[in-house]
PDB file of N, CA and C in Angstrom:
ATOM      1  N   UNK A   1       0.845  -1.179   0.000  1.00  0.00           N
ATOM      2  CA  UNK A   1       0.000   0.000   0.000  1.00  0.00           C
ATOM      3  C   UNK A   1       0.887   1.238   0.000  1.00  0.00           C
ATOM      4  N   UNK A   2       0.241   2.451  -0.508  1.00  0.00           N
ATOM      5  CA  UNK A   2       1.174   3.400  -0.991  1.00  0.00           C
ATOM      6  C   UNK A   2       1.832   3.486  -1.863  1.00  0.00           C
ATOM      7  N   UNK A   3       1.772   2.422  -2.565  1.00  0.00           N
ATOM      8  CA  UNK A   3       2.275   2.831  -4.099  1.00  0.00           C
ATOM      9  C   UNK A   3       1.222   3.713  -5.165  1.00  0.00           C
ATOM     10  N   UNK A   4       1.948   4.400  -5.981  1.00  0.00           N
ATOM     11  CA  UNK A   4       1.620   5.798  -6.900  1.00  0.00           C
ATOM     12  C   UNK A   4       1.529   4.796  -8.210  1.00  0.00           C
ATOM     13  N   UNK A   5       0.088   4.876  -8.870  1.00  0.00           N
ATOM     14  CA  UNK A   5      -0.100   3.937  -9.925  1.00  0.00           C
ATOM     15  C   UNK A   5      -0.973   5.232 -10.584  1.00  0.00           C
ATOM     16  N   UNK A   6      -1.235   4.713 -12.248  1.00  0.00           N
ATOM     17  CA  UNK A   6      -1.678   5.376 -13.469  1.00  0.00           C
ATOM     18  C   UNK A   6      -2.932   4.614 -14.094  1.00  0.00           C
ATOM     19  N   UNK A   7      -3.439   5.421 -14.515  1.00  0.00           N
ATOM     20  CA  UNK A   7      -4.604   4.728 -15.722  1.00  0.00           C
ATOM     21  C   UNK A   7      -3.648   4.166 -17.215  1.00  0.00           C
ATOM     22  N   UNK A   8      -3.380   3.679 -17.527  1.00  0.00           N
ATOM     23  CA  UNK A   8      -2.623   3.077 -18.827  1.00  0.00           C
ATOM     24  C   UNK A   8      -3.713   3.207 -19.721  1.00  0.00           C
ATOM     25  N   UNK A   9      -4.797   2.859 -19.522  1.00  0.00           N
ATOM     26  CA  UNK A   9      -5.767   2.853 -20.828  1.00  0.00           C
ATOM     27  C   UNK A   9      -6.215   4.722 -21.022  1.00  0.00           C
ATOM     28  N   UNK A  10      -5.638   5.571 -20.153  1.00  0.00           N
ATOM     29  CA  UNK A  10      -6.567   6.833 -20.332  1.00  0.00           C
ATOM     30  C   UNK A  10      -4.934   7.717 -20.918  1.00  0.00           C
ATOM     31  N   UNK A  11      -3.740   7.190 -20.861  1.00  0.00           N
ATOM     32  CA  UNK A  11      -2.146   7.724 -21.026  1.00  0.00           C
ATOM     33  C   UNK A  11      -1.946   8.249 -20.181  1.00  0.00           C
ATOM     34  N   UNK A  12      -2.251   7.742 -18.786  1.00  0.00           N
ATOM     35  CA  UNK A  12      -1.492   7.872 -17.531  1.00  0.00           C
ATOM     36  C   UNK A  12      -1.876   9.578 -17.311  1.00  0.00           C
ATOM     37  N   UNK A  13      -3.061   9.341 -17.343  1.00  0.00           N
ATOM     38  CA  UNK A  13      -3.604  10.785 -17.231  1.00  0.00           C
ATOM     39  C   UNK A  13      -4.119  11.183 -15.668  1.00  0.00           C
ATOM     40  N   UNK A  14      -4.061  10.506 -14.465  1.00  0.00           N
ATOM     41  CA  UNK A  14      -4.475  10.585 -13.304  1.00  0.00           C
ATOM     42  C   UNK A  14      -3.435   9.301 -12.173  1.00  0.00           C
ATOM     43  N   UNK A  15      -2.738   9.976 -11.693  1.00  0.00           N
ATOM     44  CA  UNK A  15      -2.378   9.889 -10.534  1.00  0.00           C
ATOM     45  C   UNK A  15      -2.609   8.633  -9.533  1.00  0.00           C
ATOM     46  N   UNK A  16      -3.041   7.819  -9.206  1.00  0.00           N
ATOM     47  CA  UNK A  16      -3.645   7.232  -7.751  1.00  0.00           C
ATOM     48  C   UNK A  16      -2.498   7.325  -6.551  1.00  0.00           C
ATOM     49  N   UNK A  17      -2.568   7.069  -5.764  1.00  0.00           N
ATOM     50  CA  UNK A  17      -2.050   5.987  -4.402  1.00  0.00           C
ATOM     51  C   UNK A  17      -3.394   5.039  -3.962  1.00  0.00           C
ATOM     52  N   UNK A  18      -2.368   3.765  -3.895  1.00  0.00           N
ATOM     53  CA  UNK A  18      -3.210   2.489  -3.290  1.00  0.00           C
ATOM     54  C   UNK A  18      -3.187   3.049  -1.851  1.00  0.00           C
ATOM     55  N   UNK A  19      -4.818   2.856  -1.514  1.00  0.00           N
ATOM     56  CA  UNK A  19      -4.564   3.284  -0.070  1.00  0.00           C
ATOM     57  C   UNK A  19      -5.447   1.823   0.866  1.00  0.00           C
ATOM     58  N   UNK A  20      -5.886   0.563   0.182  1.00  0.00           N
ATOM     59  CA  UNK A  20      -5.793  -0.713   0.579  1.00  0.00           C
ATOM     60  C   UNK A  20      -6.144  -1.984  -0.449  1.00  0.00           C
ATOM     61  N   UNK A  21      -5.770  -2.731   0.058  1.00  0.00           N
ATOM     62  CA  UNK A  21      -6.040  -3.353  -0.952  1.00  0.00           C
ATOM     63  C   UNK A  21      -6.812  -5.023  -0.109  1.00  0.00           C
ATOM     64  N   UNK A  22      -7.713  -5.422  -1.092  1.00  0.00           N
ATOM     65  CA  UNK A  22      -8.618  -6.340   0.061  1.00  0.00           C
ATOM     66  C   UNK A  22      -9.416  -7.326  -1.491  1.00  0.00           C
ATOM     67  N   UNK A  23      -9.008  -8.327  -0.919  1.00  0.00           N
ATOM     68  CA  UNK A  23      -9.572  -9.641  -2.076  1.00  0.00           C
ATOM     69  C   UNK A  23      -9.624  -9.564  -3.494  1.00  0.00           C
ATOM     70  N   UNK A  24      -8.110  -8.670  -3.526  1.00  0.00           N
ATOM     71  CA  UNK A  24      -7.783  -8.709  -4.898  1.00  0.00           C
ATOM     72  C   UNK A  24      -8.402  -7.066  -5.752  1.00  0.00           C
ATOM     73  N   UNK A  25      -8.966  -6.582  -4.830  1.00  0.00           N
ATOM     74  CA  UNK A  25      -9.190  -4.929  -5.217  1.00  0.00           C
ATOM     75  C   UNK A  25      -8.493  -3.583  -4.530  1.00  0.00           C
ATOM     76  N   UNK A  26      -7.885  -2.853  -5.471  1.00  0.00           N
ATOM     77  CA  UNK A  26      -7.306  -1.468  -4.524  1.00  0.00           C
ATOM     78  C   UNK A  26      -8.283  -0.706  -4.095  1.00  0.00           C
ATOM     79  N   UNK A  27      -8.461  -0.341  -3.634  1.00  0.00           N
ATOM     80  CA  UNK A  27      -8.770   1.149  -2.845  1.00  0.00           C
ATOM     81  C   UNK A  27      -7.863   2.353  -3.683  1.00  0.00           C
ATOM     82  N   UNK A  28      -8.193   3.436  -4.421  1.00  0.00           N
ATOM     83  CA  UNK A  28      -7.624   4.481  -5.098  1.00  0.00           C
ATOM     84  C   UNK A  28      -7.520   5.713  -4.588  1.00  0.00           C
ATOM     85  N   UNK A  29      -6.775   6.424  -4.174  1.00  0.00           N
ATOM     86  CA  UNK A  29      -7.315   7.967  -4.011  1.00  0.00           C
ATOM     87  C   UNK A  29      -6.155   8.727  -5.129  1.00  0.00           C
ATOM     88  N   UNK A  30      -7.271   9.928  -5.560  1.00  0.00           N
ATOM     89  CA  UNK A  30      -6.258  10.770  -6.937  1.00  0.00           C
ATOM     90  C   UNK A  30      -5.313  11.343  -5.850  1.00  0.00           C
ATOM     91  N   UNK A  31      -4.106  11.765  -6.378  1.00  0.00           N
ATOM     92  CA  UNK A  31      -2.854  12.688  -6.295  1.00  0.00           C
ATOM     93  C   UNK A  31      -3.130  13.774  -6.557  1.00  0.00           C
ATOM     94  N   UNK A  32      -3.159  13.977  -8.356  1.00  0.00           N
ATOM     95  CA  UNK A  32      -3.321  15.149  -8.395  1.00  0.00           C
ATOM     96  C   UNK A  32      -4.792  15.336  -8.864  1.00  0.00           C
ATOM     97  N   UNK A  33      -5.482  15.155  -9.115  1.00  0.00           N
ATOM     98  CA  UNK A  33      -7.305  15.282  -9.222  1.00  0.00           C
ATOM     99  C   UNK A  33      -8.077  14.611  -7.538  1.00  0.00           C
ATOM    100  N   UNK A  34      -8.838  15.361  -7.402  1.00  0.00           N
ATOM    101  CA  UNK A  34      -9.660  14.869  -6.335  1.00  0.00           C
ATOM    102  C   UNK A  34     -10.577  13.724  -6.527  1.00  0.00           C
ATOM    103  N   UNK A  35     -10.489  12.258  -6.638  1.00  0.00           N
ATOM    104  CA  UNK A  35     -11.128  11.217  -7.015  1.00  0.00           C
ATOM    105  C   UNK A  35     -11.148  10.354  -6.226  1.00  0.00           C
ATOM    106  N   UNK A  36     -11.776   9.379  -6.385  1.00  0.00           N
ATOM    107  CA  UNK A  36     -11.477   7.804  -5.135  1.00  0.00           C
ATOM    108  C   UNK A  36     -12.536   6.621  -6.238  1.00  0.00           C
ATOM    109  N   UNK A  37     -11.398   6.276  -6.283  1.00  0.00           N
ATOM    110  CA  UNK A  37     -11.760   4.872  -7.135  1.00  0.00           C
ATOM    111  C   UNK A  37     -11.752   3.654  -6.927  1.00  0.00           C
ATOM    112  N   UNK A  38     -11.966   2.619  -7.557  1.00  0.00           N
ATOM    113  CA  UNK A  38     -11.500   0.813  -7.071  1.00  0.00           C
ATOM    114  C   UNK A  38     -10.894   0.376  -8.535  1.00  0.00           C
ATOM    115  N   UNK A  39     -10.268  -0.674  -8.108  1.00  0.00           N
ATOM    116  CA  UNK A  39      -9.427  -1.262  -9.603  1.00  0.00           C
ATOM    117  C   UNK A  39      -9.453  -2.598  -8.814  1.00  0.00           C
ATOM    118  N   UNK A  40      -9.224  -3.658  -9.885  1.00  0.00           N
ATOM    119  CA  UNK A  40      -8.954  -5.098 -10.310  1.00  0.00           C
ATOM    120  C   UNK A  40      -7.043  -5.265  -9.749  1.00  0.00           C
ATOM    121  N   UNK A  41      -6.798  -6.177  -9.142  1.00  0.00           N
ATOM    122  CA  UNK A  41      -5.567  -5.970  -9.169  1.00  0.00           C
ATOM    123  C   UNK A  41      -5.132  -7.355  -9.758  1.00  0.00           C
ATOM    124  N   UNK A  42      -4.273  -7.326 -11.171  1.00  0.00           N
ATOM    125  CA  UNK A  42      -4.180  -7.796 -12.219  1.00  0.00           C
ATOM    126  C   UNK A  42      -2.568  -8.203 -12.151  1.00  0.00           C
TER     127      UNK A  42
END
């Protein structure tokens, strides 16, 4: 947790930090945009 990851499909146009990660899904919060997302962890 705490690693600084990218959208690849958008050209690394937004920022994250993993802020947990739980049965194979992150937890996202933006860096530099104000967002909070979930991702697949692949």
């Amino acid at each position: 947790m705490g690693d600084i990851v990218a959208r690849r499909s958008y050209n690394y146009d937004v920022l994250f930090r993993i802020t947990n990660l739980n049965n194979g899904i992150a937890d996202l919060v933006g860096i530099s945009v104000r967002i909070v997302a979930d991702a697949l962890v692949v």
